[in-house]
C-alpha atoms as a PDB file:
ATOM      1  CA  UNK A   1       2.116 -23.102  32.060  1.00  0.00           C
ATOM      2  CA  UNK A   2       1.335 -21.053  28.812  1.00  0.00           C
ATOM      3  CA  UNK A   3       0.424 -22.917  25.857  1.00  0.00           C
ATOM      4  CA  UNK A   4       2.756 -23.157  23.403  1.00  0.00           C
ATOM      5  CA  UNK A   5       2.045 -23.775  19.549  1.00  0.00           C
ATOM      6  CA  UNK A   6       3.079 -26.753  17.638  1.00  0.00           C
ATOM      7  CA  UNK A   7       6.370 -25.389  15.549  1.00  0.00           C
ATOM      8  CA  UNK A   8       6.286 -25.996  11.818  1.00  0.00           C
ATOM      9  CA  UNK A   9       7.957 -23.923   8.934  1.00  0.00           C
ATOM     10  CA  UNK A  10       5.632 -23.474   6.050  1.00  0.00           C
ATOM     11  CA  UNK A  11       7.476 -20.747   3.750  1.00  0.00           C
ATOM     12  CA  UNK A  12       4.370 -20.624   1.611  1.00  0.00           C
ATOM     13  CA  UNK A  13       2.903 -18.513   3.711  1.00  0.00           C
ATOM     14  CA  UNK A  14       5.624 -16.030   3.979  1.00  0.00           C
ATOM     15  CA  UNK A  15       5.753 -16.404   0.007  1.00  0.00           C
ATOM     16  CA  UNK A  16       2.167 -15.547  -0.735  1.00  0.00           C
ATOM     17  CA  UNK A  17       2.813 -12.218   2.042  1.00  0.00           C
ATOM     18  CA  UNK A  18       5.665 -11.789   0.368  1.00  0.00           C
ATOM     19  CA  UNK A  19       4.408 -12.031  -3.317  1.00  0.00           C
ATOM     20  CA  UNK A  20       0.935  -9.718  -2.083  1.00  0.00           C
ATOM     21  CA  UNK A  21       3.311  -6.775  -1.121  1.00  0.00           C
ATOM     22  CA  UNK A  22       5.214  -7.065  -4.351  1.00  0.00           C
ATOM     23  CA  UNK A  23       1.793  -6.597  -6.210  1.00  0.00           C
ATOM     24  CA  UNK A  24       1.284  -2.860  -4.180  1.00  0.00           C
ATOM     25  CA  UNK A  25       5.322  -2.225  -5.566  1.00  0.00           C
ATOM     26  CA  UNK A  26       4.084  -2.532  -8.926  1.00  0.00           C
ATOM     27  CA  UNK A  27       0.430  -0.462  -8.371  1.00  0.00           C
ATOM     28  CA  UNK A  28       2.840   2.061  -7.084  1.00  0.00           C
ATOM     29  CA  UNK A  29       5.504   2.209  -9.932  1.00  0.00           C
ATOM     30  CA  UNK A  30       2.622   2.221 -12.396  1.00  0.00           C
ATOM     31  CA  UNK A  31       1.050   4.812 -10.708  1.00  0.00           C
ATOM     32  CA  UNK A  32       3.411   6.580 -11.250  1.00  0.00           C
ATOM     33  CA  UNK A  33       3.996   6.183 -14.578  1.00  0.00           C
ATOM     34  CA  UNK A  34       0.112   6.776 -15.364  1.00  0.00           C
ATOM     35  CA  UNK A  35       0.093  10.003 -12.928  1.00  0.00           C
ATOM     36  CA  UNK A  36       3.213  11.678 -15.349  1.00  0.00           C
ATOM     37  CA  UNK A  37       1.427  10.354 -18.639  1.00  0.00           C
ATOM     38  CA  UNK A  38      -0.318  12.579 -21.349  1.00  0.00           C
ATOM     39  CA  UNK A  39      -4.235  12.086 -20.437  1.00  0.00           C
ATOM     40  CA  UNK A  40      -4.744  10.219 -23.959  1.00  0.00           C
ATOM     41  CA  UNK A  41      -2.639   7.066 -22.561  1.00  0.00           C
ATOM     42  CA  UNK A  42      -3.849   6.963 -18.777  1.00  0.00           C
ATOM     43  CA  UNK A  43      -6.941   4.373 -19.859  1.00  0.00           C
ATOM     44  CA  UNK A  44      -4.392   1.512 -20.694  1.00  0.00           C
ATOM     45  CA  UNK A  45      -2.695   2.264 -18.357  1.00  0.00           C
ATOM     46  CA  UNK A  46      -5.226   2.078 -15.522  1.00  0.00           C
ATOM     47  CA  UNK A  47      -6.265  -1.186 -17.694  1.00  0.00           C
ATOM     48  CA  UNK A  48      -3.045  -2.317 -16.333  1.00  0.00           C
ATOM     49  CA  UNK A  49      -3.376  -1.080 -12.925  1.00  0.00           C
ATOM     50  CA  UNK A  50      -6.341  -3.009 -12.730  1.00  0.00           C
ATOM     51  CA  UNK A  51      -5.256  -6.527 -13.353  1.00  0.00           C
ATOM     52  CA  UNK A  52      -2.631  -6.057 -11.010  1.00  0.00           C
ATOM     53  CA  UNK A  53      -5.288  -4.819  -8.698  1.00  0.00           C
ATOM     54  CA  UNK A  54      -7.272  -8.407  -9.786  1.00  0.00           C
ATOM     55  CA  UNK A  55      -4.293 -10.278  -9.038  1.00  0.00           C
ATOM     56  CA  UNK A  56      -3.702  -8.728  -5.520  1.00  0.00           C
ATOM     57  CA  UNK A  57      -7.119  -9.693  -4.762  1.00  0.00           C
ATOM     58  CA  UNK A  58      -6.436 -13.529  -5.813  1.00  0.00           C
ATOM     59  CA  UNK A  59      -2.557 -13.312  -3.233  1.00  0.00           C
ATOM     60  CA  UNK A  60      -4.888 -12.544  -0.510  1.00  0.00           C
ATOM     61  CA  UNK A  61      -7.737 -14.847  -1.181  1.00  0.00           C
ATOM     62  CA  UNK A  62      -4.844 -17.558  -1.277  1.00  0.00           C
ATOM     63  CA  UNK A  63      -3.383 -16.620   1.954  1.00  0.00           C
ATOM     64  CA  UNK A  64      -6.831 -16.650   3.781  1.00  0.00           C
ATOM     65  CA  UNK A  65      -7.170 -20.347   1.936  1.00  0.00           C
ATOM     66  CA  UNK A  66      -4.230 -21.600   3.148  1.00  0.00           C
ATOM     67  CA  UNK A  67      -5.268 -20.044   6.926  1.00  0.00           C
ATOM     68  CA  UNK A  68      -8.701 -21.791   6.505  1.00  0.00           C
ATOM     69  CA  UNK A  69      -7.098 -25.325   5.529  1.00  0.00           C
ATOM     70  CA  UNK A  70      -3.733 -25.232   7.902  1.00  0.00           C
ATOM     71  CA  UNK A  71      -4.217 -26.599  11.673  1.00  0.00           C
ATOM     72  CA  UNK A  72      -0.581 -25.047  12.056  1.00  0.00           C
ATOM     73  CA  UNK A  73       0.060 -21.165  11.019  1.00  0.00           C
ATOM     74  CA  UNK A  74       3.616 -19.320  11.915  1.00  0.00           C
ATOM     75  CA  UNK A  75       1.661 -16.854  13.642  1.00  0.00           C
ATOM     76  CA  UNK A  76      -2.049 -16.163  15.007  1.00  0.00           C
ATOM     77  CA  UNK A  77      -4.821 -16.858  11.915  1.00  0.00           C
ATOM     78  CA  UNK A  78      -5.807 -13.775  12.604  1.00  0.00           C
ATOM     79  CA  UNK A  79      -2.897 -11.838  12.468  1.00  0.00           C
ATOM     80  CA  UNK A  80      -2.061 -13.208   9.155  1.00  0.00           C
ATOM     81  CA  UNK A  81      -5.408 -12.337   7.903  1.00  0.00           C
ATOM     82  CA  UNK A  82      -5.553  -8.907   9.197  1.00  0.00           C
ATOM     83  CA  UNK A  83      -1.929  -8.353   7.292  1.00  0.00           C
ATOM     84  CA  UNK A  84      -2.981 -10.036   3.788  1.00  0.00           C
ATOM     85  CA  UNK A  85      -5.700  -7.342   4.387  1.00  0.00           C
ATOM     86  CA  UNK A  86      -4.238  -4.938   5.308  1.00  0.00           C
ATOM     87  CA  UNK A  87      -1.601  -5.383   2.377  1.00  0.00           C
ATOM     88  CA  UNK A  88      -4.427  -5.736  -0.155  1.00  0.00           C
ATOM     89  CA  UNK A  89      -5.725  -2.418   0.881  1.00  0.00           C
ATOM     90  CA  UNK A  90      -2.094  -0.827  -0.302  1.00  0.00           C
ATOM     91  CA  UNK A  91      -2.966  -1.823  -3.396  1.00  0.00           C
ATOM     92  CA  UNK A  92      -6.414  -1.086  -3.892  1.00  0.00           C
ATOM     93  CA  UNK A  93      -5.989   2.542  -2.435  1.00  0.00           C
ATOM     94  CA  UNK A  94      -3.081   2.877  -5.444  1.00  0.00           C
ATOM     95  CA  UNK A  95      -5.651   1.457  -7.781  1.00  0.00           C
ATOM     96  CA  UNK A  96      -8.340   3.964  -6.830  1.00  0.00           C
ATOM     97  CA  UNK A  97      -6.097   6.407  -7.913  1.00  0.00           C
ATOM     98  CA  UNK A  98      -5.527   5.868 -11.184  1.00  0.00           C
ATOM     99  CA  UNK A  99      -9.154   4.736 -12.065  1.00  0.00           C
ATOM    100  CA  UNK A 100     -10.479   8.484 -10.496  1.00  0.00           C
ATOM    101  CA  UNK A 101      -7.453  10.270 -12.798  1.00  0.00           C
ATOM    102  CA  UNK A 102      -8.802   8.733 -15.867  1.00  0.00           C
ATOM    103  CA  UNK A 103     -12.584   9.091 -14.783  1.00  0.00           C
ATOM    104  CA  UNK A 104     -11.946  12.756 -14.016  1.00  0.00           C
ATOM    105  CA  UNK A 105      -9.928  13.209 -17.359  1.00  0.00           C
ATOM    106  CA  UNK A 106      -7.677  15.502 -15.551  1.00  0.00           C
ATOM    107  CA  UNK A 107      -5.627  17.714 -17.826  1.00  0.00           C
ATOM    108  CA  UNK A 108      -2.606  17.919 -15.231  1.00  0.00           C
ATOM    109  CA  UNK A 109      -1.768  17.574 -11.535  1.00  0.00           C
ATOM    110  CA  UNK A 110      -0.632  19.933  -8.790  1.00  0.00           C
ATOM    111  CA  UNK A 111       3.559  19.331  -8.886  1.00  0.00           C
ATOM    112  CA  UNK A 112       3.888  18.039  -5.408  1.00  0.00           C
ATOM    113  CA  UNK A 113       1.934  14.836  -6.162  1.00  0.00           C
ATOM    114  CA  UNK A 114       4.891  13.714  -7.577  1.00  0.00           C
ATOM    115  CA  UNK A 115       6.787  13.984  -4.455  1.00  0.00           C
ATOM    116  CA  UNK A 116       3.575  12.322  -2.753  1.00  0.00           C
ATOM    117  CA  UNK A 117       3.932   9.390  -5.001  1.00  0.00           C
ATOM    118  CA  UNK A 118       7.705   8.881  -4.490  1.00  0.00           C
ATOM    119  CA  UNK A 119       6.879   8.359  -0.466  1.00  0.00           C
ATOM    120  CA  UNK A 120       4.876   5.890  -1.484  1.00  0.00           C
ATOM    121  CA  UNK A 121       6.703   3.939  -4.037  1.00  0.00           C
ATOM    122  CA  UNK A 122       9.428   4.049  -1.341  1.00  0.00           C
ATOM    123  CA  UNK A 123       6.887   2.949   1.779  1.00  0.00           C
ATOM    124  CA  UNK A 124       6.138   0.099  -1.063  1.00  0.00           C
ATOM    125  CA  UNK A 125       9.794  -1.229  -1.628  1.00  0.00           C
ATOM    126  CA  UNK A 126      10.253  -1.135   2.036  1.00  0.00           C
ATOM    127  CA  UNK A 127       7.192  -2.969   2.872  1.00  0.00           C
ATOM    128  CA  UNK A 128       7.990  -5.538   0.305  1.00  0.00           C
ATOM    129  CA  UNK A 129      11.509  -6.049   1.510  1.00  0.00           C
ATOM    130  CA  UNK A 130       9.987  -6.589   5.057  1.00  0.00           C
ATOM    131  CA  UNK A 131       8.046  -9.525   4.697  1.00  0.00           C
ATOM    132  CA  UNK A 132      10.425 -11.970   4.079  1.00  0.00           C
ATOM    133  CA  UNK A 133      12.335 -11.415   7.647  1.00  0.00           C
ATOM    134  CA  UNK A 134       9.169 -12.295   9.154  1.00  0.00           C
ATOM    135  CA  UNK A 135      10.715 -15.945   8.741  1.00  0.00           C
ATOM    136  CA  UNK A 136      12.532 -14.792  11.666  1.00  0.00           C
ATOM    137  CA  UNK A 137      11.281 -11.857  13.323  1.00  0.00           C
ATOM    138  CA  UNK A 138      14.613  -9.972  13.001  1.00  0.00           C
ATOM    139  CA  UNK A 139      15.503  -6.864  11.577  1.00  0.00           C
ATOM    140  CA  UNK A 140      11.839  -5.231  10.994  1.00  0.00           C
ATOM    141  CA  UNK A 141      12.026  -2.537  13.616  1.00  0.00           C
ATOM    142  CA  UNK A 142      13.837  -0.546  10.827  1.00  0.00           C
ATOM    143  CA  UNK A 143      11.508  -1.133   8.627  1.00  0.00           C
ATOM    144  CA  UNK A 144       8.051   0.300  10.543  1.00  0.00           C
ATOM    145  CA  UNK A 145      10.283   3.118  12.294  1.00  0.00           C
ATOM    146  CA  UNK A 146      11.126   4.264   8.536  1.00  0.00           C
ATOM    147  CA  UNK A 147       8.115   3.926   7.454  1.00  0.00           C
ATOM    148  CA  UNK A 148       6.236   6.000  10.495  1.00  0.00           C
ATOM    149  CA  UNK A 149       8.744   8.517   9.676  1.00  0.00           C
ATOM    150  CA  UNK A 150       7.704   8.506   5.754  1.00  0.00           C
ATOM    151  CA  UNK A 151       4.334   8.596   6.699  1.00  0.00           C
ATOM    152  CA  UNK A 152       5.337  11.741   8.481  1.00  0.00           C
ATOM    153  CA  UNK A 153       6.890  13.259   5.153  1.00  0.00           C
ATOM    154  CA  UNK A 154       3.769  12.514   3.318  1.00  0.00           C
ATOM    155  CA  UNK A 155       1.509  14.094   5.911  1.00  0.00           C
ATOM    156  CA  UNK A 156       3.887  17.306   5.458  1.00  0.00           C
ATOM    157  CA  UNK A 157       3.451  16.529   1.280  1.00  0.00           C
ATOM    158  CA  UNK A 158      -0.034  16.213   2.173  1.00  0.00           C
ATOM    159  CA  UNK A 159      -0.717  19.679   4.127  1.00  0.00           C
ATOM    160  CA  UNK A 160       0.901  21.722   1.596  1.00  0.00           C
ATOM    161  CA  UNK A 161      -0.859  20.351  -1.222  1.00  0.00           C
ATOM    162  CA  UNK A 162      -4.072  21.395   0.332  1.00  0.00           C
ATOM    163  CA  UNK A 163      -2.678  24.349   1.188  1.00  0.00           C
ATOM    164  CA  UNK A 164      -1.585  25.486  -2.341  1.00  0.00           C
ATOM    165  CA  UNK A 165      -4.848  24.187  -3.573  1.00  0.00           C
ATOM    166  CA  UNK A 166      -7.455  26.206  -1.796  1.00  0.00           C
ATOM    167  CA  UNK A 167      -4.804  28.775  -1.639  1.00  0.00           C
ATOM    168  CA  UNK A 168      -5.455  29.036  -5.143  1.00  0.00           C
ATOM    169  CA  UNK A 169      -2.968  27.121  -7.199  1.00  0.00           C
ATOM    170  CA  UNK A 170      -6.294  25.785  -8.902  1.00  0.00           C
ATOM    171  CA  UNK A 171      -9.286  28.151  -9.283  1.00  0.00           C
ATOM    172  CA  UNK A 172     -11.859  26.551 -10.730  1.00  0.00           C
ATOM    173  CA  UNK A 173     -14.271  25.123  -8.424  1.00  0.00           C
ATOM    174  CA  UNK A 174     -15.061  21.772 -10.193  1.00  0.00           C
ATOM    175  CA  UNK A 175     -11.075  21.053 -10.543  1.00  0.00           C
ATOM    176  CA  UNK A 176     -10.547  21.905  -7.002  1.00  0.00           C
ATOM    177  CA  UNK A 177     -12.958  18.819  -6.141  1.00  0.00           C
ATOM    178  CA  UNK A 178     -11.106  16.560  -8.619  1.00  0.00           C
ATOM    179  CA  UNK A 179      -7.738  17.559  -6.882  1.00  0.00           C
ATOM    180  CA  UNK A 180      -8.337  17.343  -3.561  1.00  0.00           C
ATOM    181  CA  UNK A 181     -10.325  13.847  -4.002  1.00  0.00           C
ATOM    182  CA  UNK A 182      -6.724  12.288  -5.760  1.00  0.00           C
ATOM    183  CA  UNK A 183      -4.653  14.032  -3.016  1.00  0.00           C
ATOM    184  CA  UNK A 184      -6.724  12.581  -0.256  1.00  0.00           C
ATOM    185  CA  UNK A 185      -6.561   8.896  -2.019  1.00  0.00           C
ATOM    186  CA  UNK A 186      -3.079   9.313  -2.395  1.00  0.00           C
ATOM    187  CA  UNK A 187      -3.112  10.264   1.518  1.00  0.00           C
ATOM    188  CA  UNK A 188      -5.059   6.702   2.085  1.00  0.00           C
ATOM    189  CA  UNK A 189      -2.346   4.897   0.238  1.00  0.00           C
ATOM    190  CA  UNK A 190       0.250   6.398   2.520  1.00  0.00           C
ATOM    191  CA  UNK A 191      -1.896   5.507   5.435  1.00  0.00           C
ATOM    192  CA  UNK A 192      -2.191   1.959   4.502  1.00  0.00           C
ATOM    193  CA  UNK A 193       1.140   1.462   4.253  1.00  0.00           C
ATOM    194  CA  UNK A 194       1.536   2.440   7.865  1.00  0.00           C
ATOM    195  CA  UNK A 195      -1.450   0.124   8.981  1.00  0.00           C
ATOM    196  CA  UNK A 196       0.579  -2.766   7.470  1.00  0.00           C
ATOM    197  CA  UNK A 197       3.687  -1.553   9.549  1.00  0.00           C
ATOM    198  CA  UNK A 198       1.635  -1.422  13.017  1.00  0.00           C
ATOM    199  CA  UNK A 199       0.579  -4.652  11.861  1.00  0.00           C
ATOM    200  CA  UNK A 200       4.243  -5.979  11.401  1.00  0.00           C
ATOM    201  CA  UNK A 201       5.275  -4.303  14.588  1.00  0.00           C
ATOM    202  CA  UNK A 202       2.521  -5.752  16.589  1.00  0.00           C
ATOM    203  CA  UNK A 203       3.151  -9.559  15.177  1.00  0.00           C
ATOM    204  CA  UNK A 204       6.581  -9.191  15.560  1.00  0.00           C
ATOM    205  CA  UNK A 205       5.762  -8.393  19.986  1.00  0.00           C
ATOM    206  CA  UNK A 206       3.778 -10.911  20.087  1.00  0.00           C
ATOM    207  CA  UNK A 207       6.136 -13.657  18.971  1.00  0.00           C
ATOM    208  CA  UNK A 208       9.354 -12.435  20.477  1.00  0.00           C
END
């Protein structure tokens, strides 16, 4: 006979997984705000970025609180740790972001960012509107199949931004650096996003 856990519903988990993801919604919709801004307003607005970045950090250390003081979890303690991670590193890849921009004092950006950032405010929303239907395990294989398949489109985003870069689209040497270094980040954001998905999908196997 297979052991079988002790059943209890305790929505504030799925709340604080819930509220962590909509902190990487708002990193991401600031983002992009900050990324179309003239340089002179980027350092309040990475100000910003920050605290939400602070207050990501505090939704995570609350989830892996309430794992450390609950004898009954929905799912695995670790699983729900490695996703509170794994959602707090959505959010502190967006973060990076912005803090390099202003550190770099980039004039402008390469076009196509903006169509890198728009995968990712979208992987965002959709991780966001995900965690809640881990109450019931339904209806998420939409949700990491999309996202795999924006993670895809960003990859593609990706490529041709490198492409165009050393291809010449920026010439001087010391810019080339700055670009590729906020392309790449942005690349990690996309990647996390998916990391949170595999996480989803693998939870969501092991309970059914």
């Amino acid at each position: 006979m297979g052991f079988l856990r002790p059943t209890s519903r305790d929505d504030a988990f799925y709340q604080l997984l819930a509220d962590s993801a909509r902190h990487a919604v708002a990193a991401a919709e600031l983002l992009t705000v900050l990324l179309g801004s003239a340089p002179e307003e980027r350092e309040e607005l990475a100000r910003q970025l920050k605290d939400i970045e602070h207050a990501a950090d505090e939704a995570t250390h609350a989830i892996i609180s309430k794992v450390n003081t609950s004898f009954v979890t929905p799912f695995d303690h670790e699983d729900i740790v490695e996703l509170a991670a794994s959602l707090d590193d959505c959010t502190d890849f967006i973060e990076s972001v912005g803090q390099t921009v202003v550190l770099y004092r980039m004039d402008g950006l390469m076009p196509d960012i903006t169509a890198q950032m728009k995968v990712i405010v979208r992987m965002a929303e959709l991780t966001a509107d995900a965690m809640p239907r881990l109450t019931t395990m339904k209806e998420l294989r939409d949700y990491w199949v999309e996202i795999n398949r924006l993670e895809n489109e960003g990859d593609a985003i990706y490529r041709g931004l490198l492409r165009d870069l050393f291809g010449g689209a920026v010439t001087d040497p010391i810019e080339v650096i700055k670009h590729k270094d906020i392309i790449e980040r942005l690349e990690q954001a996309a990647d996390a996003f998916e990391q949170v998905a595999h996480r989803v999908e693998g939870i969501a196997i092991k309970e059914s």
